[in-house]
PDB file of N, CA and C in Angstrom:
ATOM      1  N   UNK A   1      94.796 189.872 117.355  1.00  0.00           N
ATOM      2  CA  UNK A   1      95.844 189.778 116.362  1.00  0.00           C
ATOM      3  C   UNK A   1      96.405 191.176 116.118  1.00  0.00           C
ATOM      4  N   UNK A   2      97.381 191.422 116.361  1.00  0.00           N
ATOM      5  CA  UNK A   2      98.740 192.608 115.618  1.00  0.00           C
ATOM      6  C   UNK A   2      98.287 192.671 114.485  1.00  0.00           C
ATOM      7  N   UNK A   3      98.102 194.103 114.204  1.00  0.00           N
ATOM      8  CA  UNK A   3      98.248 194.898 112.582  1.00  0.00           C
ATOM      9  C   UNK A   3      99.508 194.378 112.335  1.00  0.00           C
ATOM     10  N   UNK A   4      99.899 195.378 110.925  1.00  0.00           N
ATOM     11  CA  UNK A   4     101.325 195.527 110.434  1.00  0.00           C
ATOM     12  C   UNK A   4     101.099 196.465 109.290  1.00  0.00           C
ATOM     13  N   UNK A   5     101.416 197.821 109.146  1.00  0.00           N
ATOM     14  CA  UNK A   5     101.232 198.505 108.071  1.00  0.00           C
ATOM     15  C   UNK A   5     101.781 197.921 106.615  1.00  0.00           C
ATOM     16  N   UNK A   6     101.363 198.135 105.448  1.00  0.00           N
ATOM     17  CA  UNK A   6     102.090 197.805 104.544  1.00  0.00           C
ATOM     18  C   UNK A   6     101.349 198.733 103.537  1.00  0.00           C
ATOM     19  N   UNK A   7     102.404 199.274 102.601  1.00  0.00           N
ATOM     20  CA  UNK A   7     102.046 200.037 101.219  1.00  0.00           C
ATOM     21  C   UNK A   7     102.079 199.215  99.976  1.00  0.00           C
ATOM     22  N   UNK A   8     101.279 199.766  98.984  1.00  0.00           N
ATOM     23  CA  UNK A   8     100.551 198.630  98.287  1.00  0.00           C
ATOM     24  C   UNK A   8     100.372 200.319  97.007  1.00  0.00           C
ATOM     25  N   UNK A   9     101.015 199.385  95.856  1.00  0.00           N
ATOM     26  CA  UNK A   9     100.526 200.395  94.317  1.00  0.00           C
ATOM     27  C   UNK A   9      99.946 199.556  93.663  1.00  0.00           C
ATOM     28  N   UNK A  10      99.049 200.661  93.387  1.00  0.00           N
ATOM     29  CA  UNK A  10      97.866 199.656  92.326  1.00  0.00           C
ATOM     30  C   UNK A  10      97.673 201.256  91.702  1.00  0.00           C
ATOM     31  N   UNK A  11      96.951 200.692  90.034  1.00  0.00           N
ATOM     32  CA  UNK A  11      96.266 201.903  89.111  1.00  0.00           C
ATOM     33  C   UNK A  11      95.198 202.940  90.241  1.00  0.00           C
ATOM     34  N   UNK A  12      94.916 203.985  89.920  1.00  0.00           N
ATOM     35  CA  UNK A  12      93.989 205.097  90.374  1.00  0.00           C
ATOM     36  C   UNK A  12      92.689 204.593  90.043  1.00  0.00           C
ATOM     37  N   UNK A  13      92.294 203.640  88.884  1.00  0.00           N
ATOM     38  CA  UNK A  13      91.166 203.490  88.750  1.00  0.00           C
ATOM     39  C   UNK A  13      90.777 202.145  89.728  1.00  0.00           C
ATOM     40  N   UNK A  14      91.631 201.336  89.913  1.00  0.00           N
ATOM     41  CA  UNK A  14      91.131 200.164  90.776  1.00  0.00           C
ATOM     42  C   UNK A  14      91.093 200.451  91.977  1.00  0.00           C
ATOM     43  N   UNK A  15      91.901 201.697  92.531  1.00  0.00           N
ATOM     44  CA  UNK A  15      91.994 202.280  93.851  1.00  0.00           C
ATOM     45  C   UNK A  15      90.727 202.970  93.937  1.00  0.00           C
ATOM     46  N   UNK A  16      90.201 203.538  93.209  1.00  0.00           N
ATOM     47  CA  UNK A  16      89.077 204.381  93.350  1.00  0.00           C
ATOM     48  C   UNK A  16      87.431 203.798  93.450  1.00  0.00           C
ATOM     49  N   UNK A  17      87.840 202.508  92.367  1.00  0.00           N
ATOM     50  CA  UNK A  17      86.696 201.117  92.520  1.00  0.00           C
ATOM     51  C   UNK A  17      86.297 200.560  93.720  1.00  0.00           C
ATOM     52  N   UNK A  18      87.755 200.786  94.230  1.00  0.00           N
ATOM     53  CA  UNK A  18      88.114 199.475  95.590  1.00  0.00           C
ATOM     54  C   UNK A  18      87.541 200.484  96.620  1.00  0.00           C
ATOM     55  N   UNK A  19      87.616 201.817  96.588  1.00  0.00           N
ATOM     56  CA  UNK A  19      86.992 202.794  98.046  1.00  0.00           C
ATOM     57  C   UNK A  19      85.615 203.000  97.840  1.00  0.00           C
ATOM     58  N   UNK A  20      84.757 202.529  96.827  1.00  0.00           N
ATOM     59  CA  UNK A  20      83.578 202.878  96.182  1.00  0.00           C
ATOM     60  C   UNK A  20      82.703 201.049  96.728  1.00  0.00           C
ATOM     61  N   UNK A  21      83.068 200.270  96.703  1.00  0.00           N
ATOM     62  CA  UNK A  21      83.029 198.963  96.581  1.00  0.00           C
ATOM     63  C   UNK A  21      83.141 198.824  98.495  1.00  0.00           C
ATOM     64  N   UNK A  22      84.251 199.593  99.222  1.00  0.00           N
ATOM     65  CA  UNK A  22      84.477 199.648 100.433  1.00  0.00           C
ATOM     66  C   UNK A  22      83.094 200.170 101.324  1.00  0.00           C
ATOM     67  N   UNK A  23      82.727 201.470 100.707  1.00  0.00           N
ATOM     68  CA  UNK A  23      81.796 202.188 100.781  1.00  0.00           C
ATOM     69  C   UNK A  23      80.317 201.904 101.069  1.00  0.00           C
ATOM     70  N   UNK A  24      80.437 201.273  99.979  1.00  0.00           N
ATOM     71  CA  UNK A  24      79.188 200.443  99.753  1.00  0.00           C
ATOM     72  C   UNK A  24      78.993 198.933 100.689  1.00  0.00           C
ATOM     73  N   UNK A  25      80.247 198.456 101.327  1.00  0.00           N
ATOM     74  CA  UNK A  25      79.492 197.281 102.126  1.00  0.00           C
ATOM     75  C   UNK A  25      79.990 197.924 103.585  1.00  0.00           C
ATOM     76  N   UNK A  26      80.568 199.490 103.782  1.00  0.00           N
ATOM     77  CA  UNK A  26      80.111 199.785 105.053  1.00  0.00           C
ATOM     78  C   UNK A  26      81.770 199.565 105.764  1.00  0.00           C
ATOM     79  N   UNK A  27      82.756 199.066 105.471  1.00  0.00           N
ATOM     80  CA  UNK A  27      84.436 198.836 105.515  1.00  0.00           C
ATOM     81  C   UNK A  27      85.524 199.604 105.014  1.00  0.00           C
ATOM     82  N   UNK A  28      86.338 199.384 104.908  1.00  0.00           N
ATOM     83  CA  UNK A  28      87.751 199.670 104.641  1.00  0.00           C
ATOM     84  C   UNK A  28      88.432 199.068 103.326  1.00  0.00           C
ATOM     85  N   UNK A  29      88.819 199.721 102.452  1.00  0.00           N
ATOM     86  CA  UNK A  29      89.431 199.494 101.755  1.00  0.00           C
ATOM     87  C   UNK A  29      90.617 197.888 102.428  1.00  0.00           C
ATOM     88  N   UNK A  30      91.475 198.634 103.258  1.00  0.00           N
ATOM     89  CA  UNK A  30      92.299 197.485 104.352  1.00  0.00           C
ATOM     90  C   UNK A  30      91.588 196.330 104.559  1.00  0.00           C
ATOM     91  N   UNK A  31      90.660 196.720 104.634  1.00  0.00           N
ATOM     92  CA  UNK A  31      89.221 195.144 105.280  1.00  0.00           C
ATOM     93  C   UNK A  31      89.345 194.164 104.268  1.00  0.00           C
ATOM     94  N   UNK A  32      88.772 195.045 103.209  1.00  0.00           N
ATOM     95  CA  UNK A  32      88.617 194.427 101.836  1.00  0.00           C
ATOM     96  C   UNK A  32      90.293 193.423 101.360  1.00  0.00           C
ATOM     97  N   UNK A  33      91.357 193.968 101.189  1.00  0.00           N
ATOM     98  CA  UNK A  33      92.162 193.148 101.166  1.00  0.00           C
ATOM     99  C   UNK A  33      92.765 192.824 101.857  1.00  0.00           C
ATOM    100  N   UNK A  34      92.736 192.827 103.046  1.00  0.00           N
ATOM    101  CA  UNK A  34      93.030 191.597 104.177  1.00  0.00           C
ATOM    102  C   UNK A  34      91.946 190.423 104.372  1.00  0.00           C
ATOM    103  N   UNK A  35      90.361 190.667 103.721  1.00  0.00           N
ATOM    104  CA  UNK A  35      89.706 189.677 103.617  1.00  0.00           C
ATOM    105  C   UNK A  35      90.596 188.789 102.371  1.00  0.00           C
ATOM    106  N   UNK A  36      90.682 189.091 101.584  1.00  0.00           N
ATOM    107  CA  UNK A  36      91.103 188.722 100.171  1.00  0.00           C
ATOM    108  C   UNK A  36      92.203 188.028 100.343  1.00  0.00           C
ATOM    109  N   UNK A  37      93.090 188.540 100.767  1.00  0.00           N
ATOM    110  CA  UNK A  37      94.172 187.912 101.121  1.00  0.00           C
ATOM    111  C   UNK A  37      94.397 186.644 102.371  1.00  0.00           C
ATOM    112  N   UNK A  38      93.294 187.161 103.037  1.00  0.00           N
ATOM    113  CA  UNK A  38      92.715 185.873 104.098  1.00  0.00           C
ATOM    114  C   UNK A  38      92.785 184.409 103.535  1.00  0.00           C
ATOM    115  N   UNK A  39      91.637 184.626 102.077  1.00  0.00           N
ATOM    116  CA  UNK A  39      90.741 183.417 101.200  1.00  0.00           C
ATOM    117  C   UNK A  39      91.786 183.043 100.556  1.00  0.00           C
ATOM    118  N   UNK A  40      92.737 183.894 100.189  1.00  0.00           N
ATOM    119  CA  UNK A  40      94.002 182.946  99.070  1.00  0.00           C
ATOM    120  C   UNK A  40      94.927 182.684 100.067  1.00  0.00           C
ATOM    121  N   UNK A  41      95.391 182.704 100.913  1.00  0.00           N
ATOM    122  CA  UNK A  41      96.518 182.236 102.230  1.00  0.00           C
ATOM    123  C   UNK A  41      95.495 181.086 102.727  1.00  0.00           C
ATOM    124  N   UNK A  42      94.161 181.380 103.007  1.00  0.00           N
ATOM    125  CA  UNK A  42      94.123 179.993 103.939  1.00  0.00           C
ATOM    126  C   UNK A  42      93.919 178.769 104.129  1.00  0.00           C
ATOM    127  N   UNK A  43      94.776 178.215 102.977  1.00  0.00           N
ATOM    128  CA  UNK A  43      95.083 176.798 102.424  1.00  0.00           C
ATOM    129  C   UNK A  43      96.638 176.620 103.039  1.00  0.00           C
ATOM    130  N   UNK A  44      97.239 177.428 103.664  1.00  0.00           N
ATOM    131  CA  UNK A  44      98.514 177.372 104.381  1.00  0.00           C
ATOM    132  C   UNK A  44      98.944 176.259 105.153  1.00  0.00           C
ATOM    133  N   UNK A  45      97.901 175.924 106.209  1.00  0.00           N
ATOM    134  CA  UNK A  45      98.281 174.675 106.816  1.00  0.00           C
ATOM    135  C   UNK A  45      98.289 173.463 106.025  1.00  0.00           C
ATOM    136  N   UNK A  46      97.323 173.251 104.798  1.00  0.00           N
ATOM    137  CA  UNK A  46      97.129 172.117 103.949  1.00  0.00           C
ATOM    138  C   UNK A  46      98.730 172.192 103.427  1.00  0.00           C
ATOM    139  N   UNK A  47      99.167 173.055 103.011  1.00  0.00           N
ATOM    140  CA  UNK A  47      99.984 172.916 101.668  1.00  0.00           C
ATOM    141  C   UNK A  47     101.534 172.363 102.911  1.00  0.00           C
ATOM    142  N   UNK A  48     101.579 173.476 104.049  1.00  0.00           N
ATOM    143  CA  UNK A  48     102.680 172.654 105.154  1.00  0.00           C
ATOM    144  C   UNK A  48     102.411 171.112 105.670  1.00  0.00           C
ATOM    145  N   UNK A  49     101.409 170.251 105.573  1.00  0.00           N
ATOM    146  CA  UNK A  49     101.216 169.270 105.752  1.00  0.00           C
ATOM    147  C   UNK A  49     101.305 168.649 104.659  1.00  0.00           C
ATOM    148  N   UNK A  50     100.993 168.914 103.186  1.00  0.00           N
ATOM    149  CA  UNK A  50     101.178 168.088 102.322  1.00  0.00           C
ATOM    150  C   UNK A  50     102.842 168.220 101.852  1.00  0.00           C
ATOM    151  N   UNK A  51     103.670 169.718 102.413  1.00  0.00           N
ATOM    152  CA  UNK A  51     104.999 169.863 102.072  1.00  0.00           C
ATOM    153  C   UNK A  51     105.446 168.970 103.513  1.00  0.00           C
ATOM    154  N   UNK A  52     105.233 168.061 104.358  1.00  0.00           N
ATOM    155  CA  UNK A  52     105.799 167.754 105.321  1.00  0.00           C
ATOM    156  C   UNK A  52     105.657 166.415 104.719  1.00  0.00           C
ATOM    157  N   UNK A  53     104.365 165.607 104.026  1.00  0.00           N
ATOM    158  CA  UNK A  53     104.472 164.799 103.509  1.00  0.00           C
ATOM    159  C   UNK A  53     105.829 163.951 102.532  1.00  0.00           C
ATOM    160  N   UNK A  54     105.777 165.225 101.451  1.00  0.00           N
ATOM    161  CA  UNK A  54     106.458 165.300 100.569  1.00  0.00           C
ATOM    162  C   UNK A  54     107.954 164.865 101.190  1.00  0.00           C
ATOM    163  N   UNK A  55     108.890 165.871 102.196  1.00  0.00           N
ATOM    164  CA  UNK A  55     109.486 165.391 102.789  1.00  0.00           C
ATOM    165  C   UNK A  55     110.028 164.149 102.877  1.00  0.00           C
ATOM    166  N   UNK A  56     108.733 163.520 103.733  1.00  0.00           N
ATOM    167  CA  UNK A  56     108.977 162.425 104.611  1.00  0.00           C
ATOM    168  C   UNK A  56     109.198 161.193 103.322  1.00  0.00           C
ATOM    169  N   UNK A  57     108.784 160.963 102.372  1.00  0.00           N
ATOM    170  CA  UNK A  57     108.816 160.680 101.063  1.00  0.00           C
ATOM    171  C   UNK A  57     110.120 160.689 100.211  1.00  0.00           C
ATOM    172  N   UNK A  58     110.686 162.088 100.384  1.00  0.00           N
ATOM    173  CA  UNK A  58     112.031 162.186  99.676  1.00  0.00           C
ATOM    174  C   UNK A  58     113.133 161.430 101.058  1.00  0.00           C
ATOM    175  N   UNK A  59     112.913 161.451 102.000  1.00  0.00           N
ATOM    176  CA  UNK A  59     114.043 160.601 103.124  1.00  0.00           C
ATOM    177  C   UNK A  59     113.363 159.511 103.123  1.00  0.00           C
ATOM    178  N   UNK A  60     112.631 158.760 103.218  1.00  0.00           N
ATOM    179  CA  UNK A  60     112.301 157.437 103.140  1.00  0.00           C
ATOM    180  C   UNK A  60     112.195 156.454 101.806  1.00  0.00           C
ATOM    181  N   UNK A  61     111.734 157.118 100.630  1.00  0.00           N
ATOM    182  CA  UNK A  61     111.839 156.603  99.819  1.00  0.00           C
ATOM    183  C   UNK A  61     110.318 156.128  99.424  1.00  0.00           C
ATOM    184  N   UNK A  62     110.324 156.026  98.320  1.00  0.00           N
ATOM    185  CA  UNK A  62     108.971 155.380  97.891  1.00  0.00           C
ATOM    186  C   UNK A  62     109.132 153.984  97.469  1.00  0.00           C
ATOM    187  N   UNK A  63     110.418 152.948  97.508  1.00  0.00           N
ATOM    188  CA  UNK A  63     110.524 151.450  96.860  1.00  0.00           C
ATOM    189  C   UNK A  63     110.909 151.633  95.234  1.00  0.00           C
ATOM    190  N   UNK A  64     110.798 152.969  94.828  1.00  0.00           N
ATOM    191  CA  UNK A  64     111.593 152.369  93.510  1.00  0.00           C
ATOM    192  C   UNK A  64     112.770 152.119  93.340  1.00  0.00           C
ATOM    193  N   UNK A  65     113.052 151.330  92.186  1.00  0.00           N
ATOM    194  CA  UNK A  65     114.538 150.929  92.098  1.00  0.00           C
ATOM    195  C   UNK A  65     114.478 150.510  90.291  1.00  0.00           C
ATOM    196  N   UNK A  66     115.525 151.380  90.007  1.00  0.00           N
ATOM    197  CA  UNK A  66     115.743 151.188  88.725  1.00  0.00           C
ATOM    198  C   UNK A  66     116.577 149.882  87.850  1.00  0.00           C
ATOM    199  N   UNK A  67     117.792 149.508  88.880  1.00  0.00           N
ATOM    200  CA  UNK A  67     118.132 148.530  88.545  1.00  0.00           C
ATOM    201  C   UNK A  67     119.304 148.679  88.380  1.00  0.00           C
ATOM    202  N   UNK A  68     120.596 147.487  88.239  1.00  0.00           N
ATOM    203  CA  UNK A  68     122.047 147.736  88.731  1.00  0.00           C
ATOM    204  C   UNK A  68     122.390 148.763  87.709  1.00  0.00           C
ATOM    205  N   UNK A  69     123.206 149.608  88.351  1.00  0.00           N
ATOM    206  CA  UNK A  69     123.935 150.562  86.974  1.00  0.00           C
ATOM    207  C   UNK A  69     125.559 149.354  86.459  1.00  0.00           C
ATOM    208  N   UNK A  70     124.932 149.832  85.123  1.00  0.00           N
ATOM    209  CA  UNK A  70     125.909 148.947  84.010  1.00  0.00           C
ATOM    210  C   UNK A  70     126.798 149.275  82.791  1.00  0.00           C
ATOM    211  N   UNK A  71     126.727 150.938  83.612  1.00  0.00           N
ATOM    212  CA  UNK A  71     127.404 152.295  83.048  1.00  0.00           C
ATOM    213  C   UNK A  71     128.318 152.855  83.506  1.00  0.00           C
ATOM    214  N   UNK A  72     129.314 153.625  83.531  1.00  0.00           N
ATOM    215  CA  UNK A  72     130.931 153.960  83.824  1.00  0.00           C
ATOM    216  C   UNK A  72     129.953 155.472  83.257  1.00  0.00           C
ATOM    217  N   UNK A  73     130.561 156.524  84.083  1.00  0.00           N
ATOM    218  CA  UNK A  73     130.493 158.101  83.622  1.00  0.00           C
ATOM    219  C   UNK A  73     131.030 157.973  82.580  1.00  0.00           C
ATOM    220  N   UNK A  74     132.231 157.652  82.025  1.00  0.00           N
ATOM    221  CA  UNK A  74     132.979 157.791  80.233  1.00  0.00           C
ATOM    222  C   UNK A  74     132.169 157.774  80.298  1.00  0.00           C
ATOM    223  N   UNK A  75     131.430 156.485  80.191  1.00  0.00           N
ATOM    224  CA  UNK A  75     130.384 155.457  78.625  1.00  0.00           C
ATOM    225  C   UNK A  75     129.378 156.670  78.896  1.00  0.00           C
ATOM    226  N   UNK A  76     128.613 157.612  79.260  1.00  0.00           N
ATOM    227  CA  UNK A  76     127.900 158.207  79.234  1.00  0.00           C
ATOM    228  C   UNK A  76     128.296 160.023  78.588  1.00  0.00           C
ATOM    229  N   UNK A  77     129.556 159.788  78.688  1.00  0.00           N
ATOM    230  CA  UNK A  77     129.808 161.295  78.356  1.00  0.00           C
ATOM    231  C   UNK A  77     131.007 160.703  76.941  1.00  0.00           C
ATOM    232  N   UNK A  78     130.578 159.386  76.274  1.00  0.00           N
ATOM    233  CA  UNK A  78     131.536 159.616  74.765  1.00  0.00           C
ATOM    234  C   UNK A  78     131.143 160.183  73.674  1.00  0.00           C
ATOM    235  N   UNK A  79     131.799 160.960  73.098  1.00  0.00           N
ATOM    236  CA  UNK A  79     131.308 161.657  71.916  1.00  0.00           C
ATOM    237  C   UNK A  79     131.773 161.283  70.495  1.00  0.00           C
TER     238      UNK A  79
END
């Protein structure tokens, strides 16, 4: 897999946590939130399959039906 640089601001104290925390399991600061960012992205394919669902739903229809309209735009906009 291709890197891709990216710059990233955060406080001095969480930056300094985060190289201390890096340190300590032997990694990269980078490691650390590209793991992180791994665990919250990788529900990606779920959410494109349940948005493909959704879709298929809004063009087909689900069977409801409200019932004849028995309203004129006026009758809805008289004041």
């Amino acid at each position: 897999m291709t890197t891709k640089n990216i710059t990233l601001s955060m406080p001095e104290e969480l930056v300094r946590r985060a190289k201390v925390l890096a340190a300590q399991r032997d990694t990269s600061v980078s490691a650390l939130v590209a793991q992180l960012l791994e665990e919250l992205v990788g529900d990606v394919p779920h959410y494109d399959q349940a948005w493909a669902e959704e879709e298929s739903l809004m063009a087909d229809g689900i069977g409801l039906r409200v019932g004849d309209i028995t309203w004129t735009r006026d009758d809805l906009h008289i004041r």
